[in-house]
PDB file of N, CA and C in Angstrom:
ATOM      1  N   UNK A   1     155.766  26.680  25.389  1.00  0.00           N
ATOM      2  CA  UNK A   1     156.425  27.321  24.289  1.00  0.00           C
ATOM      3  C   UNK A   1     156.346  28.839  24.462  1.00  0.00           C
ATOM      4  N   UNK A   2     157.685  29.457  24.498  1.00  0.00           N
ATOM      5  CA  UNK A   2     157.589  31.063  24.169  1.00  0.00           C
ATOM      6  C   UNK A   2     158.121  31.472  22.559  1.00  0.00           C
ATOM      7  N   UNK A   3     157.284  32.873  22.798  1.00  0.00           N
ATOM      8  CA  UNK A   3     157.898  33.263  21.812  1.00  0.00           C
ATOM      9  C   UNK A   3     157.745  34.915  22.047  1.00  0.00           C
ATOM     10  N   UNK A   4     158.783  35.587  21.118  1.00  0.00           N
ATOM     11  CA  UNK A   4     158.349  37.119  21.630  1.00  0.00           C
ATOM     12  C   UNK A   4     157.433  37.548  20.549  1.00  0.00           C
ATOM     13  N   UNK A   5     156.204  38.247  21.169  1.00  0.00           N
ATOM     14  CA  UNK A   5     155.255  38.851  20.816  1.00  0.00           C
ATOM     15  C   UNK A   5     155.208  40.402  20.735  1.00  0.00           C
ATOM     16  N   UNK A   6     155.839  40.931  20.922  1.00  0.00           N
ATOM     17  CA  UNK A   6     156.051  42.380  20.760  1.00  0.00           C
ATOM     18  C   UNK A   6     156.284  43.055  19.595  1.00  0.00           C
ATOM     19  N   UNK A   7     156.329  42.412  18.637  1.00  0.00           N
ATOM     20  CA  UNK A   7     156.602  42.466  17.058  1.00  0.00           C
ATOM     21  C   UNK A   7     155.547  41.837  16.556  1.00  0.00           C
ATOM     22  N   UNK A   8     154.908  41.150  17.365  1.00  0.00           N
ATOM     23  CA  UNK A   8     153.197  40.484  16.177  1.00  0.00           C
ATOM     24  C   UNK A   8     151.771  41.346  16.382  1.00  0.00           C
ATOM     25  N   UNK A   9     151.258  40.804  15.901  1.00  0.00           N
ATOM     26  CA  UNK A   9     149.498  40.982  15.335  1.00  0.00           C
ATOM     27  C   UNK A   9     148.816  40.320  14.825  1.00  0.00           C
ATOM     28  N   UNK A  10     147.973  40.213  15.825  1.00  0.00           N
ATOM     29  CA  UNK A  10     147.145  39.128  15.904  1.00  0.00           C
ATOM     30  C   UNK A  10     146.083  39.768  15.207  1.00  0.00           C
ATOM     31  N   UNK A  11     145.095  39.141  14.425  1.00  0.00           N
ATOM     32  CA  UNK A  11     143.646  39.315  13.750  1.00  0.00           C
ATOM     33  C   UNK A  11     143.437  37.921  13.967  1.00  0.00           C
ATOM     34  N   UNK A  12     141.724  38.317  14.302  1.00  0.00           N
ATOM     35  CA  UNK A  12     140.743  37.103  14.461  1.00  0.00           C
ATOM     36  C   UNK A  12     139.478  37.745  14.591  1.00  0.00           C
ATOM     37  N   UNK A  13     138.748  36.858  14.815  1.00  0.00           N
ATOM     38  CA  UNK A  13     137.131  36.796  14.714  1.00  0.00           C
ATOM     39  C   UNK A  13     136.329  35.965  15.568  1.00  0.00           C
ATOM     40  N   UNK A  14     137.226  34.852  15.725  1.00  0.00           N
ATOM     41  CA  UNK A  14     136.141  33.904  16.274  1.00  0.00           C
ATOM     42  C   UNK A  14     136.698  33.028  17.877  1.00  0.00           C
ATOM     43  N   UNK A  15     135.802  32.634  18.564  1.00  0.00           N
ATOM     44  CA  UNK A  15     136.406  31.983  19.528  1.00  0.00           C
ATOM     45  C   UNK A  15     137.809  31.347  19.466  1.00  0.00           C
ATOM     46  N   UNK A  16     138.349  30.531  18.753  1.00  0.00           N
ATOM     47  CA  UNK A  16     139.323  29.549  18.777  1.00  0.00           C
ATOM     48  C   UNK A  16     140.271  30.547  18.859  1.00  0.00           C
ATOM     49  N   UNK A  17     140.424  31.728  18.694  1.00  0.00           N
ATOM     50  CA  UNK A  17     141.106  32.264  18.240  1.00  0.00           C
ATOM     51  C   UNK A  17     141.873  33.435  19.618  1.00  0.00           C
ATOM     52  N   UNK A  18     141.138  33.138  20.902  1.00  0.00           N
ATOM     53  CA  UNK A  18     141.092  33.458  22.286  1.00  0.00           C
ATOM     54  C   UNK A  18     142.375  33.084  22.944  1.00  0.00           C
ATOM     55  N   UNK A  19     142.884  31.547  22.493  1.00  0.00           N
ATOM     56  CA  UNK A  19     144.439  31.736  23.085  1.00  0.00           C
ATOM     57  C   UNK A  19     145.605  32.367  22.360  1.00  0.00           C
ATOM     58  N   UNK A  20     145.486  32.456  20.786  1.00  0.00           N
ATOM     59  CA  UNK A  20     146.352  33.489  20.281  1.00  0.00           C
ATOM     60  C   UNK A  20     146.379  34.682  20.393  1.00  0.00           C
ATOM     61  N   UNK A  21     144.992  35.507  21.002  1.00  0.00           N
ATOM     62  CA  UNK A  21     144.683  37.092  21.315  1.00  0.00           C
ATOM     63  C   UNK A  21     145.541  36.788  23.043  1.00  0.00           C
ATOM     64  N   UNK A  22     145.402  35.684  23.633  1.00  0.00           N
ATOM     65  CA  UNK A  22     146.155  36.475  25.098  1.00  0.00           C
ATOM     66  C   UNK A  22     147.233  36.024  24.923  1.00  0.00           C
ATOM     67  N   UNK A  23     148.050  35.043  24.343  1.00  0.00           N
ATOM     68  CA  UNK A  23     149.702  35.006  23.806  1.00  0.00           C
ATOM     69  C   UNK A  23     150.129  36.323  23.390  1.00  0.00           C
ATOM     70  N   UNK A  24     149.223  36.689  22.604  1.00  0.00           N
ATOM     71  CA  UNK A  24     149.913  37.996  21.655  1.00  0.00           C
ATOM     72  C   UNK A  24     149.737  38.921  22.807  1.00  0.00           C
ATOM     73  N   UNK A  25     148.636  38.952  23.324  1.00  0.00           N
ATOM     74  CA  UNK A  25     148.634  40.761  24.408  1.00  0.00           C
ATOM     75  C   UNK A  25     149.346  40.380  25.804  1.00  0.00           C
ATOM     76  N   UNK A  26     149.495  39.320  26.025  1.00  0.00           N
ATOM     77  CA  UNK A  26     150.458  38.552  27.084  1.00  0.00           C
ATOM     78  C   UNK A  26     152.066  39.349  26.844  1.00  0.00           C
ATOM     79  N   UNK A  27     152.382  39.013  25.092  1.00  0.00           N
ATOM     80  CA  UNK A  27     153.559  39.388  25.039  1.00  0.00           C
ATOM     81  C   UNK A  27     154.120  40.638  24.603  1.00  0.00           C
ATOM     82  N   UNK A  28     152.791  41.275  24.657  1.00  0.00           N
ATOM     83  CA  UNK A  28     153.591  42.687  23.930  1.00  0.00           C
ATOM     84  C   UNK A  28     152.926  43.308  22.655  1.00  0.00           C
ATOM     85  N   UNK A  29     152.313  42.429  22.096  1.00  0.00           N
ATOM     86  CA  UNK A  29     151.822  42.399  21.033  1.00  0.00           C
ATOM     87  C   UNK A  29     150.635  43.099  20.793  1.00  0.00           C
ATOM     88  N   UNK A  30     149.731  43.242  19.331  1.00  0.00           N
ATOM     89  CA  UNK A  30     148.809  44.276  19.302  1.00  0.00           C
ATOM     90  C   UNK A  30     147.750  43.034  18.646  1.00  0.00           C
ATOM     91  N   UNK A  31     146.626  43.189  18.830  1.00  0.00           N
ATOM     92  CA  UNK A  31     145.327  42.292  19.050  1.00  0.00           C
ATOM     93  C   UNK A  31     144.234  42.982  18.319  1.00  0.00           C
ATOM     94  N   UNK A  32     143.824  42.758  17.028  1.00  0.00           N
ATOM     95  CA  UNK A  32     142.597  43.525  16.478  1.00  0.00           C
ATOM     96  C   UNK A  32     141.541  42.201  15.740  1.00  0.00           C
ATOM     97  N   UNK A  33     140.686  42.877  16.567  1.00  0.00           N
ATOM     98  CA  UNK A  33     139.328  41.967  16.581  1.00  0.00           C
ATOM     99  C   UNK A  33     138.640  42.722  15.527  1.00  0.00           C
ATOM    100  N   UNK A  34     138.476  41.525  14.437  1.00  0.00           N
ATOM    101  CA  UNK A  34     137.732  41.893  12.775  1.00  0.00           C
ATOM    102  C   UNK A  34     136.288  41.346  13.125  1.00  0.00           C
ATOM    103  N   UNK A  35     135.571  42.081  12.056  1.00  0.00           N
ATOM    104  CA  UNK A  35     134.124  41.867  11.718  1.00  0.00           C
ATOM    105  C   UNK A  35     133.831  41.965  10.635  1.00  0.00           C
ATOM    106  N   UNK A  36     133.979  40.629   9.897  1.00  0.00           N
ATOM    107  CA  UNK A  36     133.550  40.730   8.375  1.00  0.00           C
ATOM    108  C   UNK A  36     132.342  40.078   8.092  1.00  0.00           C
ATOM    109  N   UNK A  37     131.447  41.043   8.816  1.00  0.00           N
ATOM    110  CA  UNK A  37     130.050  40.812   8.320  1.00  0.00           C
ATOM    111  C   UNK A  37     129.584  39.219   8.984  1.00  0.00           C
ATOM    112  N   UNK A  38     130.272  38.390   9.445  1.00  0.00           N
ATOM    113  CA  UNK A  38     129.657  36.964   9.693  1.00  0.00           C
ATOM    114  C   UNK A  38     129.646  37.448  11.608  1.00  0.00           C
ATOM    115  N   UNK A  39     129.782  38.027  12.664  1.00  0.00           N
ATOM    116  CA  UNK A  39     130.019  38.506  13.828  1.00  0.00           C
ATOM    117  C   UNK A  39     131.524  38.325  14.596  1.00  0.00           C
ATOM    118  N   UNK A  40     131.199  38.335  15.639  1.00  0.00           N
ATOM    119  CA  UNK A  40     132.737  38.955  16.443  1.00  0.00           C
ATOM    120  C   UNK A  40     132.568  38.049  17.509  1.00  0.00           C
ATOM    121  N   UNK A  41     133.214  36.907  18.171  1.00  0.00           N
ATOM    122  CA  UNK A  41     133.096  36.209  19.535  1.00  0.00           C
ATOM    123  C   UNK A  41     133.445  37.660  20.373  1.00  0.00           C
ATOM    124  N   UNK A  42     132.395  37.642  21.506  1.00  0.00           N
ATOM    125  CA  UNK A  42     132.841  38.464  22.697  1.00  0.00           C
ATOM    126  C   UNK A  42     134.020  38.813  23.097  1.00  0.00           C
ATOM    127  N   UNK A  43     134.474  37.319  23.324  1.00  0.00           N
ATOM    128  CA  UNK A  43     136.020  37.296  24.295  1.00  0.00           C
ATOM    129  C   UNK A  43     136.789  37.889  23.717  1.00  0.00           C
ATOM    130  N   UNK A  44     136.955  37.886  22.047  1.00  0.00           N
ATOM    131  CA  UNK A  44     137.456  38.540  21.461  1.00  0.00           C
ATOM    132  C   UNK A  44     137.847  40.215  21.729  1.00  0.00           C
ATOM    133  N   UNK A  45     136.520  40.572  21.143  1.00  0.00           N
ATOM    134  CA  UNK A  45     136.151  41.702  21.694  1.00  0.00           C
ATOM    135  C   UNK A  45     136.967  42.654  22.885  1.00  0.00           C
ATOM    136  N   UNK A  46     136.693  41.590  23.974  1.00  0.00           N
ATOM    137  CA  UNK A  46     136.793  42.622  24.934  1.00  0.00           C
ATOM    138  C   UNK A  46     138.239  42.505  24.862  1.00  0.00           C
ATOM    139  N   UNK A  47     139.093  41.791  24.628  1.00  0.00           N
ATOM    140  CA  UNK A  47     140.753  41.591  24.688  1.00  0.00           C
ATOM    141  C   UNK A  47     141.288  41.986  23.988  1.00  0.00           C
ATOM    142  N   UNK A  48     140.649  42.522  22.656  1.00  0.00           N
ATOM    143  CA  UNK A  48     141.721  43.277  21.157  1.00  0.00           C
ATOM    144  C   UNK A  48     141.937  44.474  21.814  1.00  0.00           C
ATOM    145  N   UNK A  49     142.993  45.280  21.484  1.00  0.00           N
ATOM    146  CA  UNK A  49     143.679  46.493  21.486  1.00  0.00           C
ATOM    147  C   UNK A  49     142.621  47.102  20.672  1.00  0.00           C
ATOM    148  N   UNK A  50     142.242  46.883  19.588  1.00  0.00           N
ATOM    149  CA  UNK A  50     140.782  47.406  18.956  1.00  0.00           C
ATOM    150  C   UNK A  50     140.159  46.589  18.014  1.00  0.00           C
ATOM    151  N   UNK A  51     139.153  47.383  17.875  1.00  0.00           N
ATOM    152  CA  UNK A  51     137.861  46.211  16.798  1.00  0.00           C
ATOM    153  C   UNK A  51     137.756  47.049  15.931  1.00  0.00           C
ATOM    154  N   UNK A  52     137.656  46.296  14.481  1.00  0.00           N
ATOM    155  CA  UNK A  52     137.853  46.646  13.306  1.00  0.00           C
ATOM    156  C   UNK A  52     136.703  45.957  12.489  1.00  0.00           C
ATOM    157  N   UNK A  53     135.743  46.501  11.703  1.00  0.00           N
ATOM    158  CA  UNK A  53     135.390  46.117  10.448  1.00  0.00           C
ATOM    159  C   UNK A  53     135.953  46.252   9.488  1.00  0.00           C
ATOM    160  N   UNK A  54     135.823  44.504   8.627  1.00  0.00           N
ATOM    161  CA  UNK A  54     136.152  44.346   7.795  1.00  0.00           C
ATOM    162  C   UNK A  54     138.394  43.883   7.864  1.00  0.00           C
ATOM    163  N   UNK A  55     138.255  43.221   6.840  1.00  0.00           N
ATOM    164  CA  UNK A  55     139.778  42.815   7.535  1.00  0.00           C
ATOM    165  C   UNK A  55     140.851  43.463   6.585  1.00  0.00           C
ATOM    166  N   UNK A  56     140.345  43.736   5.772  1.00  0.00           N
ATOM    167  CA  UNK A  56     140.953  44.607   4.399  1.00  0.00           C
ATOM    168  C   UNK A  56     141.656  46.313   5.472  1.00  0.00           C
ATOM    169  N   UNK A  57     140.346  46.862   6.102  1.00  0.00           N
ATOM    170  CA  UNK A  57     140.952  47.873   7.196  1.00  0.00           C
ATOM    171  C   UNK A  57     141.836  47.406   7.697  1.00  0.00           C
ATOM    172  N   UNK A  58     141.672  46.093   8.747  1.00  0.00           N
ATOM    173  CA  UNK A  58     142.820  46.094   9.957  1.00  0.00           C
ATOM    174  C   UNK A  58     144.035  45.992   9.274  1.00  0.00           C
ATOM    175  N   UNK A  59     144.289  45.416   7.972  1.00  0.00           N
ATOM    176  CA  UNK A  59     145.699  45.592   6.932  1.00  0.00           C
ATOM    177  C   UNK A  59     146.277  46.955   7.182  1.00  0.00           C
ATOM    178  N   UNK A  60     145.073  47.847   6.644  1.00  0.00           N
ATOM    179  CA  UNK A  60     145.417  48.945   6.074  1.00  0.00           C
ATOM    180  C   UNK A  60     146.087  49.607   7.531  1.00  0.00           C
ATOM    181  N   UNK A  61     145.503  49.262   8.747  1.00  0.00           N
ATOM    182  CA  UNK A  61     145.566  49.895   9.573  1.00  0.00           C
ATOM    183  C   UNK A  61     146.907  49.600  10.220  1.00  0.00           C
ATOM    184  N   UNK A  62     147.704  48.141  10.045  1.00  0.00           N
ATOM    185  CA  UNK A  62     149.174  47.998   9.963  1.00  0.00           C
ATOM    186  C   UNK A  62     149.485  48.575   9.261  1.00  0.00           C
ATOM    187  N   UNK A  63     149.536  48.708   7.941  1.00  0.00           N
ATOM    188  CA  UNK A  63     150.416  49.278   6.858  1.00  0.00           C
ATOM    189  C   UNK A  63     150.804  51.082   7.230  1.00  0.00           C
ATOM    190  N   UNK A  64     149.932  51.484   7.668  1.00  0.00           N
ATOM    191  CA  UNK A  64     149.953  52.917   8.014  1.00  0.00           C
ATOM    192  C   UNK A  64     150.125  53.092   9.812  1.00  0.00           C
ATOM    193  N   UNK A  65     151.154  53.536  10.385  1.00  0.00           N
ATOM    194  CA  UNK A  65     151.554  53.311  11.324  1.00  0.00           C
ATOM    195  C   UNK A  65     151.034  55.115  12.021  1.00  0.00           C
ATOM    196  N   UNK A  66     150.434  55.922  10.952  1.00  0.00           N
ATOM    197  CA  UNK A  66     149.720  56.974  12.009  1.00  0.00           C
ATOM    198  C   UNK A  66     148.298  56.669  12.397  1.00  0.00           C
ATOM    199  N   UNK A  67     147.894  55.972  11.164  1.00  0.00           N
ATOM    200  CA  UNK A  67     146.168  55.881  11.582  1.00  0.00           C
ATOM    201  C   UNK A  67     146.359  54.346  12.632  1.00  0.00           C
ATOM    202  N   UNK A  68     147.405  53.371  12.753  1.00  0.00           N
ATOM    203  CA  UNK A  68     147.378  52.671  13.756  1.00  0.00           C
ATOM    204  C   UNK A  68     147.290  53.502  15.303  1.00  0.00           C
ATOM    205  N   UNK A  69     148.483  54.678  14.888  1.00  0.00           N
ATOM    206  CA  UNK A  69     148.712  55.183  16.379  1.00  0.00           C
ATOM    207  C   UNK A  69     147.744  56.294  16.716  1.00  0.00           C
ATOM    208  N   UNK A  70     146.456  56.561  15.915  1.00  0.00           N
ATOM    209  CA  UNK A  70     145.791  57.318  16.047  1.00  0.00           C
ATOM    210  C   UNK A  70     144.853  56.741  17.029  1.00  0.00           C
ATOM    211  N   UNK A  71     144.028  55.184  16.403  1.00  0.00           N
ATOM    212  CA  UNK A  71     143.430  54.215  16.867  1.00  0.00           C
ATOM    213  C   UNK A  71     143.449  53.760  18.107  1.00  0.00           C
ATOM    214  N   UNK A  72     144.796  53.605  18.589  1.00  0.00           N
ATOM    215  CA  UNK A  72     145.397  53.151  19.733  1.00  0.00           C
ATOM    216  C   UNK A  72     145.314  54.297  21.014  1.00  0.00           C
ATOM    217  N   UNK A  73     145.538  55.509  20.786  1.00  0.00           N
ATOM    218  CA  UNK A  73     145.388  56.719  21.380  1.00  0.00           C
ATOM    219  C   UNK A  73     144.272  56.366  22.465  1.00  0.00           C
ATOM    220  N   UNK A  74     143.856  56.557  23.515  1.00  0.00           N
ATOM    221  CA  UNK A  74     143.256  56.624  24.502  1.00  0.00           C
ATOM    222  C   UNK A  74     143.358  57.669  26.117  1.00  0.00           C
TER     223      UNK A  74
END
């Protein structure tokens, strides 16, 4: 199954959640690994575009498309 990913965003936390983070960064897509206080699977981790506490931020951090592109900056 495809689909285009260049328009999504992915949030997760936990292992299971490892083949939707490389679909999404596979396709284009942006990958933010949350931490709401319960921990973060690794794999996660190392594959998000960035890591975020708390999931209420990573919202905020779509909704506002400078502090996304601030984040992203490298």
């Amino acid at each position: 199954m495809h689909f285009d990913a260049s328009h999504v965003a992915a949030l997760g936390n936990g292992h299971n959640d490892r083949l939707l983070f490389e679909a999404v960064r596979t396709g284009g897509g942006l990958c933010i690994a949350v931490e709401n206080g319960e921990g973060c699977a690794v794999d996660l981790v190392i594959h998000a575009h960035v890591f975020i506490h708390a999931a209420a931020k990573a919202l905020n951090l779509l909704l506002n498309p400078d502090l996304c592109a601030a984040a992203l900056r490298y």
